[in-house]
PDB file of N, CA and C in Angstrom:
ATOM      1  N   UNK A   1     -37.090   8.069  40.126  1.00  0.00           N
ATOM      2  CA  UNK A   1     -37.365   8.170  38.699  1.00  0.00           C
ATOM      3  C   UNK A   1     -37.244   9.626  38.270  1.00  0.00           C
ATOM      4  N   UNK A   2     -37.006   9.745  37.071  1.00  0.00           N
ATOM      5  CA  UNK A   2     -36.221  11.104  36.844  1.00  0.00           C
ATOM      6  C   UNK A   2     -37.338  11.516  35.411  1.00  0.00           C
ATOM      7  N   UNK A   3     -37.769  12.632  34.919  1.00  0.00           N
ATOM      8  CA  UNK A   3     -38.545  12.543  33.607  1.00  0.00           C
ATOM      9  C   UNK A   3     -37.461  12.897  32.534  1.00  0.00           C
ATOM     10  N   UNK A   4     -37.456  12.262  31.264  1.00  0.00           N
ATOM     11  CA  UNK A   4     -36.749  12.548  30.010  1.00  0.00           C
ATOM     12  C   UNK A   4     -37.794  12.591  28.718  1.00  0.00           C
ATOM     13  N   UNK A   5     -37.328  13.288  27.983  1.00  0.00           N
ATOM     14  CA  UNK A   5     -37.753  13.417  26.492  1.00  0.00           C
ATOM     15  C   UNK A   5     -37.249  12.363  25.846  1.00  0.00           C
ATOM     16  N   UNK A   6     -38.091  12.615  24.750  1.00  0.00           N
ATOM     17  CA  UNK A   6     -37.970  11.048  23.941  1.00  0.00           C
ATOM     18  C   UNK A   6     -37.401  11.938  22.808  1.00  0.00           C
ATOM     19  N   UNK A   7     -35.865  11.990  22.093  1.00  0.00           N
ATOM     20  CA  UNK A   7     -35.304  13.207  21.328  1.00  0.00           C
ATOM     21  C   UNK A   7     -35.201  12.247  20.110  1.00  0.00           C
ATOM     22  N   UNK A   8     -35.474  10.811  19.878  1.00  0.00           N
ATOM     23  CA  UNK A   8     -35.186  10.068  18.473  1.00  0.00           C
ATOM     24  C   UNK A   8     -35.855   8.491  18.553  1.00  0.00           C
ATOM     25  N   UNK A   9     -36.590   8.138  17.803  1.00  0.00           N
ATOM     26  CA  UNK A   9     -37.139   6.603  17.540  1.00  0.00           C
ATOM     27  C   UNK A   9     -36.953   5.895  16.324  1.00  0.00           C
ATOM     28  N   UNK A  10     -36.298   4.861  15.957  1.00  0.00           N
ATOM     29  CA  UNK A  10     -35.557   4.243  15.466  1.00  0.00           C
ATOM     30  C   UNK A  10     -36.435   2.549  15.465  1.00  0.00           C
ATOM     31  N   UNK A  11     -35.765   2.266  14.258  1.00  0.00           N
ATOM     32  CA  UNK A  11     -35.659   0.683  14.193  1.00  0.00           C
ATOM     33  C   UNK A  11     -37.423   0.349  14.862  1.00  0.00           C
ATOM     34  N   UNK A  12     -38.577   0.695  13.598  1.00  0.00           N
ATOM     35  CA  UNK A  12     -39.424   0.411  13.680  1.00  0.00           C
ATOM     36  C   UNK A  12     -40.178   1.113  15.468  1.00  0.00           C
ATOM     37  N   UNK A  13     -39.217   1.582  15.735  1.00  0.00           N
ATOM     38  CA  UNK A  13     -40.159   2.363  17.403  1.00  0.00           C
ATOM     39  C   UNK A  13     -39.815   1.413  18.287  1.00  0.00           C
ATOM     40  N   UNK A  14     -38.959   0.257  18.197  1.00  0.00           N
ATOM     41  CA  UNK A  14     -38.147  -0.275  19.023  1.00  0.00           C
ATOM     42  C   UNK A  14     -37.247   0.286  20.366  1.00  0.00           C
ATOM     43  N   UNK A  15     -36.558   0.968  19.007  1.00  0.00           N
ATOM     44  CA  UNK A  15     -35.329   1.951  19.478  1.00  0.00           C
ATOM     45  C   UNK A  15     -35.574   3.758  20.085  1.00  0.00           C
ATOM     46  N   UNK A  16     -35.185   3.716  21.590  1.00  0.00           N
ATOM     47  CA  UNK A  16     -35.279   5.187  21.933  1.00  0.00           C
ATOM     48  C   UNK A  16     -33.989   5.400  22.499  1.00  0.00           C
ATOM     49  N   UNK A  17     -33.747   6.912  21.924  1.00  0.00           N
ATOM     50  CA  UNK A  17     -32.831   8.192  22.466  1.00  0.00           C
ATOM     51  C   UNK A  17     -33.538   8.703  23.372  1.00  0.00           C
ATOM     52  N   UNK A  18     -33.184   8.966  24.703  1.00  0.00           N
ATOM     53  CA  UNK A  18     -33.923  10.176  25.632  1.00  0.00           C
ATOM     54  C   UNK A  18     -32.724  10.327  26.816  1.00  0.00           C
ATOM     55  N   UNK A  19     -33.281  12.229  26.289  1.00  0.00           N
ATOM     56  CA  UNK A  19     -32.594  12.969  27.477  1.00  0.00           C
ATOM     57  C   UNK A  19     -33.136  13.154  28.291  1.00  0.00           C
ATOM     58  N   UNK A  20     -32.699  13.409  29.253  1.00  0.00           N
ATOM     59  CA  UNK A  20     -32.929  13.369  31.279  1.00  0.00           C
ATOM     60  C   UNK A  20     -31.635  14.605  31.877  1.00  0.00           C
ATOM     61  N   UNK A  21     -31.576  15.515  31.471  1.00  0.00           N
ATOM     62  CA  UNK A  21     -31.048  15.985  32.312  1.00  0.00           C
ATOM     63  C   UNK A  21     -29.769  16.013  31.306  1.00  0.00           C
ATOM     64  N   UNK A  22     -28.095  15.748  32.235  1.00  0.00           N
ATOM     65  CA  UNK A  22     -27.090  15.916  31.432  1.00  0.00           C
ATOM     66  C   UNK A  22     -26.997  14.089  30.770  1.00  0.00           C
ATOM     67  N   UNK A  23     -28.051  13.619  31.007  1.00  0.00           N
ATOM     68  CA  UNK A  23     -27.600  12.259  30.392  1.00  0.00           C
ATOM     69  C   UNK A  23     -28.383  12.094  28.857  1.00  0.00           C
ATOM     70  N   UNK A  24     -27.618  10.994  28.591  1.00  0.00           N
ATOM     71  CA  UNK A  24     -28.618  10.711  27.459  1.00  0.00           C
ATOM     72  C   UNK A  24     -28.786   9.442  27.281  1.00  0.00           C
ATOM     73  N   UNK A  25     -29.723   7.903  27.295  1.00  0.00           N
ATOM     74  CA  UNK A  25     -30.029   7.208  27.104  1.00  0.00           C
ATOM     75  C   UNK A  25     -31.024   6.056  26.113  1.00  0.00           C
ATOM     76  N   UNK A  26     -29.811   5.607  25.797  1.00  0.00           N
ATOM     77  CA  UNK A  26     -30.344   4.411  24.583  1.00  0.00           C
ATOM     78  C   UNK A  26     -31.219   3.219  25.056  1.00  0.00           C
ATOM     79  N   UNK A  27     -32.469   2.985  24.780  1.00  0.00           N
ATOM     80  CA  UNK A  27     -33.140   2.582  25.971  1.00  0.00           C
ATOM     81  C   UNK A  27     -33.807   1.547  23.811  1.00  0.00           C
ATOM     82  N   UNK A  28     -33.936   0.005  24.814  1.00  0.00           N
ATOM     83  CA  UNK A  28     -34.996  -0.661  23.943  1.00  0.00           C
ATOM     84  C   UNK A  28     -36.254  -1.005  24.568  1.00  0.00           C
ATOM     85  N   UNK A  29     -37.307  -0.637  23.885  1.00  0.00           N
ATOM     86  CA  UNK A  29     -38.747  -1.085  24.107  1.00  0.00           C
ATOM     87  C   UNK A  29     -38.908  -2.473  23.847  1.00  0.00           C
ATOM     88  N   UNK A  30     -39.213  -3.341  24.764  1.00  0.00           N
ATOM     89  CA  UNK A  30     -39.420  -4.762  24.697  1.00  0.00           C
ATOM     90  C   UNK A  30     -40.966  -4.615  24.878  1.00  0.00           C
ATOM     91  N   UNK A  31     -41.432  -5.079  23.380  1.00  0.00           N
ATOM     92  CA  UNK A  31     -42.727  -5.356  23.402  1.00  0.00           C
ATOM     93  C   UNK A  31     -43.658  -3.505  22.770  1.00  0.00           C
ATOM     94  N   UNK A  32     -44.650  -3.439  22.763  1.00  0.00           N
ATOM     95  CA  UNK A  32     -45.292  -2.012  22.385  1.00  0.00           C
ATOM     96  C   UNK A  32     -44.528  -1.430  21.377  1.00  0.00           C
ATOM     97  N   UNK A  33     -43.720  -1.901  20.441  1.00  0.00           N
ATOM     98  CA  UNK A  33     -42.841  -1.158  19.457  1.00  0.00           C
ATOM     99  C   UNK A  33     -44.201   0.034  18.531  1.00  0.00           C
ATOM    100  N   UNK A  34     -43.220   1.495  18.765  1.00  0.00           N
ATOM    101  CA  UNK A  34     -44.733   2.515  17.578  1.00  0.00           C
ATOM    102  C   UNK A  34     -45.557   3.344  18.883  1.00  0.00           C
ATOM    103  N   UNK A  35     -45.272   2.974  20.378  1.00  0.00           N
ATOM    104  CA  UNK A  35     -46.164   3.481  21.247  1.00  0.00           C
ATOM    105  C   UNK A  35     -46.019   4.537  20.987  1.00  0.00           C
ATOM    106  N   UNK A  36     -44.547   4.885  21.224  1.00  0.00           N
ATOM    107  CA  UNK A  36     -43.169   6.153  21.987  1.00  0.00           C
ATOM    108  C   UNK A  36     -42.957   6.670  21.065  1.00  0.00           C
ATOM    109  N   UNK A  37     -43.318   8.300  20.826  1.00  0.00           N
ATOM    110  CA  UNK A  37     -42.991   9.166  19.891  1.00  0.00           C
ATOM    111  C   UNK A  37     -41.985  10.019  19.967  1.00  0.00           C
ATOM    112  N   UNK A  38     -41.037  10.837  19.251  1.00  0.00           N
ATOM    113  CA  UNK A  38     -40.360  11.704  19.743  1.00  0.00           C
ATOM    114  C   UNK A  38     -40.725  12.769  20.341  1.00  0.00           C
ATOM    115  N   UNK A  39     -40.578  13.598  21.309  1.00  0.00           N
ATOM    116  CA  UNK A  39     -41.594  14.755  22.104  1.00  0.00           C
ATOM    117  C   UNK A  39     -42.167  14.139  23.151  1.00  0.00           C
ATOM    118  N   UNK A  40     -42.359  12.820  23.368  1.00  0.00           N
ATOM    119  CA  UNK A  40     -42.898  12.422  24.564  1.00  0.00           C
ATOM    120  C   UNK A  40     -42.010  12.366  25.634  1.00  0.00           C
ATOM    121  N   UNK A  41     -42.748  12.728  26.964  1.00  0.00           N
ATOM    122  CA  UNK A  41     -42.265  12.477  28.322  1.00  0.00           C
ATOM    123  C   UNK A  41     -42.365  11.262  28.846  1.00  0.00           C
ATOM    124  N   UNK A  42     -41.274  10.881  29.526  1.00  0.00           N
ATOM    125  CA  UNK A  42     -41.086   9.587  29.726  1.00  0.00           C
ATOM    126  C   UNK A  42     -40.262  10.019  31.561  1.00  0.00           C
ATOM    127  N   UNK A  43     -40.953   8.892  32.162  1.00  0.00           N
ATOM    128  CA  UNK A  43     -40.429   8.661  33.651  1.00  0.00           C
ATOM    129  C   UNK A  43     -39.927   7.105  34.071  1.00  0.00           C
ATOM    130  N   UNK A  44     -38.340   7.337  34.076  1.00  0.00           N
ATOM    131  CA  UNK A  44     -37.979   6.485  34.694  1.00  0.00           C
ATOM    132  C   UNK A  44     -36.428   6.299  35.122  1.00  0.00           C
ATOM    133  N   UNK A  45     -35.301   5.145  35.268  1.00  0.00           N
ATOM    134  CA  UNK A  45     -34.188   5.240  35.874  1.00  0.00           C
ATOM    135  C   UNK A  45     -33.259   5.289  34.616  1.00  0.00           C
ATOM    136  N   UNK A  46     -32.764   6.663  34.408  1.00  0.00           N
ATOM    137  CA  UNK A  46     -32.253   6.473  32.808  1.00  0.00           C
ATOM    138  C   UNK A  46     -30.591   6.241  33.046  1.00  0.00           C
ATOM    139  N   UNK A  47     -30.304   5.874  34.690  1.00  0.00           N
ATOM    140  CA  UNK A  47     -29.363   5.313  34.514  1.00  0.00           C
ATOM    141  C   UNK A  47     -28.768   4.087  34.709  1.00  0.00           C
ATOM    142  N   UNK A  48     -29.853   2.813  35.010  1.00  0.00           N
ATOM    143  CA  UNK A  48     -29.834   2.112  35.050  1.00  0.00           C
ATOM    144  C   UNK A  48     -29.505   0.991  33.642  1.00  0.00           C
ATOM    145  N   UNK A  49     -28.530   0.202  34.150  1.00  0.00           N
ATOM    146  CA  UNK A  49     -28.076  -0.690  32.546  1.00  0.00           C
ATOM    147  C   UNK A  49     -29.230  -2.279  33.266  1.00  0.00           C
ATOM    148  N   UNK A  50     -30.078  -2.088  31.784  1.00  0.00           N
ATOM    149  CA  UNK A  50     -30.885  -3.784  31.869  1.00  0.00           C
ATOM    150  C   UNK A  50     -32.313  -3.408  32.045  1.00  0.00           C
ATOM    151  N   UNK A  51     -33.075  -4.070  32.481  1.00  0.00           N
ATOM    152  CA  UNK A  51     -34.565  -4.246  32.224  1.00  0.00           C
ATOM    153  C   UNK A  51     -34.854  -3.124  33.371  1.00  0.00           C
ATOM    154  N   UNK A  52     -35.597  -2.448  32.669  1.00  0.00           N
ATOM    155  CA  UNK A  52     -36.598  -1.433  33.640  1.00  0.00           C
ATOM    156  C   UNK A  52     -37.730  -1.044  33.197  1.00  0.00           C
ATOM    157  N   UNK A  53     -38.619  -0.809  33.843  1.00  0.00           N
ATOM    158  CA  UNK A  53     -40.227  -0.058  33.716  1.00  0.00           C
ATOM    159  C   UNK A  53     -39.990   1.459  33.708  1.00  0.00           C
ATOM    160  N   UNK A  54     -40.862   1.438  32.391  1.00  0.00           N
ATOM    161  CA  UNK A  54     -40.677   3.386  32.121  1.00  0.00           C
ATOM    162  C   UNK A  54     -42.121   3.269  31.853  1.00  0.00           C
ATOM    163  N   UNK A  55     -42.053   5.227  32.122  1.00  0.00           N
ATOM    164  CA  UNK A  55     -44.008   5.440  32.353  1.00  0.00           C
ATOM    165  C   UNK A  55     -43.813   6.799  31.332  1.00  0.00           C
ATOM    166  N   UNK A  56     -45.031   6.425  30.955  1.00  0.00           N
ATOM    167  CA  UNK A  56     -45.362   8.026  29.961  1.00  0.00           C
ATOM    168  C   UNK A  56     -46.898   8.029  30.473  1.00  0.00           C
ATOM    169  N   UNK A  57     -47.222   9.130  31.616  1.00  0.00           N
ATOM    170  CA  UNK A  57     -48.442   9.187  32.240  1.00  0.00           C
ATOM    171  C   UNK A  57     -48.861   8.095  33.032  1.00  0.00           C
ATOM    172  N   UNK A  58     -49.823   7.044  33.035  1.00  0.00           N
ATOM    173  CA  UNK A  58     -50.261   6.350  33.937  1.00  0.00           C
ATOM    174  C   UNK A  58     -50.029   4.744  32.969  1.00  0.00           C
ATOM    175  N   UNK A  59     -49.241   4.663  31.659  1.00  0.00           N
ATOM    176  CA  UNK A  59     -48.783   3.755  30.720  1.00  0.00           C
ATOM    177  C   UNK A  59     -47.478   3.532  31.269  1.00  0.00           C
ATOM    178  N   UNK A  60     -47.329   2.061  31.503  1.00  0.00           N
ATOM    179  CA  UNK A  60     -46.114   1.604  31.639  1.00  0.00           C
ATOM    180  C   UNK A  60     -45.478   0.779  30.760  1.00  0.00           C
ATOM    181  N   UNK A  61     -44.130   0.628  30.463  1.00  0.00           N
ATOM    182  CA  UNK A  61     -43.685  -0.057  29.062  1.00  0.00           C
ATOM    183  C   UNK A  61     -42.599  -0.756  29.783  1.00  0.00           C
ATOM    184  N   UNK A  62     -42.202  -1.816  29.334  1.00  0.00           N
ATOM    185  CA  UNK A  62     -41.248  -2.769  29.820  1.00  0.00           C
ATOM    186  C   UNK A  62     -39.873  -2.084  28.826  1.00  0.00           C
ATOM    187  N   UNK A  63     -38.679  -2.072  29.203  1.00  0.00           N
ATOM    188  CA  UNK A  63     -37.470  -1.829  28.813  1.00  0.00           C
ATOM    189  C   UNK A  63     -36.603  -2.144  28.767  1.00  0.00           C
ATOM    190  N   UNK A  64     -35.143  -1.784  28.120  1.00  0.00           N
ATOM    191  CA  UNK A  64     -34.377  -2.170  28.465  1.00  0.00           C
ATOM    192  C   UNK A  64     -33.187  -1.288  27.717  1.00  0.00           C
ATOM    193  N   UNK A  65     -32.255  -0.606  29.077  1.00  0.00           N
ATOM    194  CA  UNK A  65     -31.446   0.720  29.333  1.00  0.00           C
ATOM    195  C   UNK A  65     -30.248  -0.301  28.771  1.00  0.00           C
ATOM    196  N   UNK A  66     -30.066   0.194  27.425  1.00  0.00           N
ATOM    197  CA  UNK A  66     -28.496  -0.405  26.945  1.00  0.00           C
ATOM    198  C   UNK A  66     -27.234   0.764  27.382  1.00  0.00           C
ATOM    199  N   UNK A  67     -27.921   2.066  26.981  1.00  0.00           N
ATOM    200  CA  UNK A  67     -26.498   2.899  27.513  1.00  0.00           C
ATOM    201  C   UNK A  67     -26.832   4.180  27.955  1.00  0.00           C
ATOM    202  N   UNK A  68     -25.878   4.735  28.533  1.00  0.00           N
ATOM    203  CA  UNK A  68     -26.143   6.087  28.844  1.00  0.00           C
ATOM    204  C   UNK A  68     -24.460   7.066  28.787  1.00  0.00           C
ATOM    205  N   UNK A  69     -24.956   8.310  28.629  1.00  0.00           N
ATOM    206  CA  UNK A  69     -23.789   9.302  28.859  1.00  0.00           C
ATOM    207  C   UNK A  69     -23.848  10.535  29.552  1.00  0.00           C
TER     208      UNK A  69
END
C-alpha cells in the first residue's frame, strides 16, 4: 500500500482524484460518500483497477480504482 493525497472530490464526495507518487487515480467511494476531503491522506493500491480497501488512519472505506496514470 502506497500513501496518496486526496487532490479533488466530486459528484457529491463519491468521486476521488488522488496522487501517489507519479500516478494519479480516479478512485469511487462505494458507500461513506462526504467522508474524504481534499488534503486527506489516504493508504492504499492506487494501482489497482476494481474494488479495493483504502485507509485514512485506522478508517477503512470500500472502493473502487476506475483509473490511473
Amino acid at each position: 500500500m502506497q500513501d496518496g493525497k486526496v487532490v479533488e472530490v466530486w459528484a457529491n464526495g463519491s468521486m476521488l482524484k488522488v496522487h501517489s507518487g507519479s500516478t494519479v487515480s480516479v478512485v469511487e467511494l462505494l458507500g461513506d460518500e462526504g467522508a474524504i476531503e481534499v488534503g486527506d491522506t489516504l493508504k492504499g493500491n492506487w494501482t489497482a483497477l476494481g474494488g479495493e480497501t483504502i485507509w485514512r488512519g485506522s478508517e477503512c472505506f470500500d472502493a473502487f480504482i476506475q483509473d490511473y496514470g
